[in-house]
C-alpha atoms as a PDB file:
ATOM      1  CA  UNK A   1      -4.682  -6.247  -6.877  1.00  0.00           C
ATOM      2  CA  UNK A   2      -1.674  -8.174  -6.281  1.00  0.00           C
ATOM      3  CA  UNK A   3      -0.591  -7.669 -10.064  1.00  0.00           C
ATOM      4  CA  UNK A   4      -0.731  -4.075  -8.984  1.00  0.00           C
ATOM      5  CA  UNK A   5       1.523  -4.097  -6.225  1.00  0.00           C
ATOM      6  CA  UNK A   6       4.233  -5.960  -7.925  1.00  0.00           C
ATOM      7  CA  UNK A   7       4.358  -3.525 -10.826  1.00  0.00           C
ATOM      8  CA  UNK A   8       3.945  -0.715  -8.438  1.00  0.00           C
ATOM      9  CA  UNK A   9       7.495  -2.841  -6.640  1.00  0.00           C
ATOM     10  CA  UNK A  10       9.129  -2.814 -10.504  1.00  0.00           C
ATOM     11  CA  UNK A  11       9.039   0.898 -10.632  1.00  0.00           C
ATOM     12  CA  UNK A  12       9.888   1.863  -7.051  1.00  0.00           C
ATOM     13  CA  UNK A  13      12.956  -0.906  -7.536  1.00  0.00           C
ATOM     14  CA  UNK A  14      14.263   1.188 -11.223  1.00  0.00           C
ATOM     15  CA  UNK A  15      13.928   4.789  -9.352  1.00  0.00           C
ATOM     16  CA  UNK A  16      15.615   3.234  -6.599  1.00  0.00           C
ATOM     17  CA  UNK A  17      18.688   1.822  -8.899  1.00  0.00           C
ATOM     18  CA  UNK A  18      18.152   4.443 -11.602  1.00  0.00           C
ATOM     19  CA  UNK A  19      17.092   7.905 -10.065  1.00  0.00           C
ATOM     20  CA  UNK A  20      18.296   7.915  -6.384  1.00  0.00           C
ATOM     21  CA  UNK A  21      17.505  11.318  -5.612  1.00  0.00           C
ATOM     22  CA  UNK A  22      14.499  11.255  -6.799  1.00  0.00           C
ATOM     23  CA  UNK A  23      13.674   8.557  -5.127  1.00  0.00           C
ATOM     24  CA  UNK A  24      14.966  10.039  -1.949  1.00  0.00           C
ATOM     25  CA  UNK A  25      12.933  13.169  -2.636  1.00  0.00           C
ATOM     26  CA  UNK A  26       9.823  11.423  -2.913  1.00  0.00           C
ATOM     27  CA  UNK A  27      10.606  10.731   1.247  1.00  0.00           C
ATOM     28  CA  UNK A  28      12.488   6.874   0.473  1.00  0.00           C
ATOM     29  CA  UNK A  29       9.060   5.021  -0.373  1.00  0.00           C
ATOM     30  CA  UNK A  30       9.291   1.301   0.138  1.00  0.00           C
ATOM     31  CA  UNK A  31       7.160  -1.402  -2.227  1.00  0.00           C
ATOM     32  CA  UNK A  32       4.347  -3.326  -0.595  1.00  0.00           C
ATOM     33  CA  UNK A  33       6.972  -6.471  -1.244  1.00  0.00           C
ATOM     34  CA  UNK A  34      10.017  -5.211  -1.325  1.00  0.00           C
ATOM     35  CA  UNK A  35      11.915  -2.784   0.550  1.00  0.00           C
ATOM     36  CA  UNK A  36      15.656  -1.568  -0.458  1.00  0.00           C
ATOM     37  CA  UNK A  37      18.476  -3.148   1.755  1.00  0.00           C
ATOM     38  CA  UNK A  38      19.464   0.883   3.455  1.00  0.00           C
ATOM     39  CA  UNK A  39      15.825   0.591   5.019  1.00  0.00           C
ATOM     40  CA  UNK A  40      16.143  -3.180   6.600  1.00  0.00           C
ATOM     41  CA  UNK A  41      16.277  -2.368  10.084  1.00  0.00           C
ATOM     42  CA  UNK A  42      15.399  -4.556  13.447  1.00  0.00           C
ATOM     43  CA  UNK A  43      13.361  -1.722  14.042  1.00  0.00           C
ATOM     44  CA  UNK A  44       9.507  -2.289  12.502  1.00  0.00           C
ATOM     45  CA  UNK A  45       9.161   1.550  13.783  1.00  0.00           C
ATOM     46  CA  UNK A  46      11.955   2.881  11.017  1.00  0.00           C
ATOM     47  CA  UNK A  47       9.959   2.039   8.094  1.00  0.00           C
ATOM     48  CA  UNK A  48       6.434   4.045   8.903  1.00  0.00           C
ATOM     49  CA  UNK A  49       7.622   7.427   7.291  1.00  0.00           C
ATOM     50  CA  UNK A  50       8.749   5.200   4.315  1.00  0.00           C
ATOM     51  CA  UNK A  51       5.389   3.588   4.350  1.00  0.00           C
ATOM     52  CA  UNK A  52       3.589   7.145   4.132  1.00  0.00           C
ATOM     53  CA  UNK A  53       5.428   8.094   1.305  1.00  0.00           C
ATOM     54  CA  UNK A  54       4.760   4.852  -0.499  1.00  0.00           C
ATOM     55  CA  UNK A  55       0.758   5.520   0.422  1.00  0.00           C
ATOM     56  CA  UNK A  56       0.685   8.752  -0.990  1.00  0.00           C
ATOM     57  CA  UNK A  57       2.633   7.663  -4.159  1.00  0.00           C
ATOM     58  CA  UNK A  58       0.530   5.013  -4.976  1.00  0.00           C
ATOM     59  CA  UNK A  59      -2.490   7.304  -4.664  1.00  0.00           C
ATOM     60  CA  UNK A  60      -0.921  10.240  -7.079  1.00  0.00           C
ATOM     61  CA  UNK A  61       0.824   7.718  -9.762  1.00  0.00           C
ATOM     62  CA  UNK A  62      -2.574   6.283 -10.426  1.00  0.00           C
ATOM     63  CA  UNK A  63      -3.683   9.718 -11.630  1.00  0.00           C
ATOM     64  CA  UNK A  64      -0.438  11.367 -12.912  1.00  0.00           C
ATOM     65  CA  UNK A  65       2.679   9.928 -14.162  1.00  0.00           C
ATOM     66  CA  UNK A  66       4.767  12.883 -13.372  1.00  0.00           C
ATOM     67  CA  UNK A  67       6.662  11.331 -10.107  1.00  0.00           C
ATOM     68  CA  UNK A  68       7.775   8.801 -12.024  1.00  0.00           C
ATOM     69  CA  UNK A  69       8.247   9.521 -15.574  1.00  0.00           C
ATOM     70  CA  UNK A  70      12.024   9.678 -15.267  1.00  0.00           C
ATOM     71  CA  UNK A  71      11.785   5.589 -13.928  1.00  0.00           C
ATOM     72  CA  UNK A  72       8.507   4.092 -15.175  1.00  0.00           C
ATOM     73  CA  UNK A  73       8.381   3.032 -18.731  1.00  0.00           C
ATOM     74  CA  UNK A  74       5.594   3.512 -20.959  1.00  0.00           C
ATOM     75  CA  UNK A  75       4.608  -0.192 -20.822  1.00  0.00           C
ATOM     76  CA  UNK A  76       5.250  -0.582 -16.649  1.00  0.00           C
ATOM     77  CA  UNK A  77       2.639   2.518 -16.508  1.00  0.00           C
ATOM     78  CA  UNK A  78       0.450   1.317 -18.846  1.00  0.00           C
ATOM     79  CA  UNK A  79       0.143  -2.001 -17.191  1.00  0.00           C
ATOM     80  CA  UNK A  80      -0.044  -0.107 -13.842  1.00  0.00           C
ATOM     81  CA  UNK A  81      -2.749   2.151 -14.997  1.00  0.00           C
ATOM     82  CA  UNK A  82      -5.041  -1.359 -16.429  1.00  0.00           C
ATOM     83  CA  UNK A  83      -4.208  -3.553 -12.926  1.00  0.00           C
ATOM     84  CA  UNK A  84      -5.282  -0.738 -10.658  1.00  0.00           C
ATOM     85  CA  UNK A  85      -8.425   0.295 -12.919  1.00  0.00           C
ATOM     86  CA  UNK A  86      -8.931  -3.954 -13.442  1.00  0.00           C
ATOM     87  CA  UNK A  87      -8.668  -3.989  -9.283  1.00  0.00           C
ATOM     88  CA  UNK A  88     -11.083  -0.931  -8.586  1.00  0.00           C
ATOM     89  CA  UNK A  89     -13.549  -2.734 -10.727  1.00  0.00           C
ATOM     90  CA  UNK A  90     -13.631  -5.857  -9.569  1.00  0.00           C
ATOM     91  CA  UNK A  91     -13.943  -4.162  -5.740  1.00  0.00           C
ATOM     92  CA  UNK A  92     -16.853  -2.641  -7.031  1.00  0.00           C
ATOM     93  CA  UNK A  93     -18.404  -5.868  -8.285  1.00  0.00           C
ATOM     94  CA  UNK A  94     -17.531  -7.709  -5.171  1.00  0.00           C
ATOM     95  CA  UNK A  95     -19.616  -4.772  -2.893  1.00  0.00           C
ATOM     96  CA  UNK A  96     -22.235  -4.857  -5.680  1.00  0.00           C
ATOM     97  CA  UNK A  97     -22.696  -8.324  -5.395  1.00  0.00           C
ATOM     98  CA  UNK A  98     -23.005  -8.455  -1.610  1.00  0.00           C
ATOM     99  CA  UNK A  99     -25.702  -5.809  -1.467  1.00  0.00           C
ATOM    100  CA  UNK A 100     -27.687  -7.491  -4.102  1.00  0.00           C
ATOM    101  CA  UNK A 101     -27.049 -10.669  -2.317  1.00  0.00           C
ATOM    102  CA  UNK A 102     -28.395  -8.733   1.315  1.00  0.00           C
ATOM    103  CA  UNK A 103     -31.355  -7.090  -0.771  1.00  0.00           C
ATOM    104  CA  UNK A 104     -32.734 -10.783  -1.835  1.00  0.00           C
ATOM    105  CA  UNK A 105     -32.224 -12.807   1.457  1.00  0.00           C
ATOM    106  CA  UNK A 106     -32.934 -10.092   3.798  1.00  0.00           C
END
């Protein structure tokens, strides 16, 4: 999962640096580890719209690589696209392996 973040980070960072309006358009989404220096504010409050845009990007660039096909490579996608499917799967085995666990010793 965190290999997923940190990629998710790389892209944000090159549409930041690469395709500012786009970036702004998108509603200024900050990375799950970094966050661009215009957003670093005393104020913990000034970075919740930022975080909303980041949730919903993360959902819809999983599916579609249309927000960011003007800053993602082919290889940062592809790498995205393996880390999140690699991190949904082993989510899966973890909740699989607790309720086969409950089903024996309860």
């Amino acid at each position: 999962m965190i290999w997923t973040f940190v990629l998710f980070d790389r892209i944000l960072r090159r549409m930041h640096a690469e395709n500012h309006a786009e970036w702004e358009k998108l509603g200024k989404p900050i990375g799950f580890f970094w966050v661009p220096a215009e957003l670093r504010q005393p104020n913990p409050i000034s970075l919740l719209r930022p975080s909303m845009a980041r949730a919903a990007l993360f959902g819809s660039f999983g599916k579609s690589s249309d927000a960011f096909s003007a800053s993602a490579t082919e290889t940062d996608y592809s790498k995205f696209r393996f880390a999140a499917l690699l991190g949904r799967i082993c989510f899966a085995a973890a909740l699989l392996s607790v309720a086969v666990l409950a089903a024996i010793f309860l």
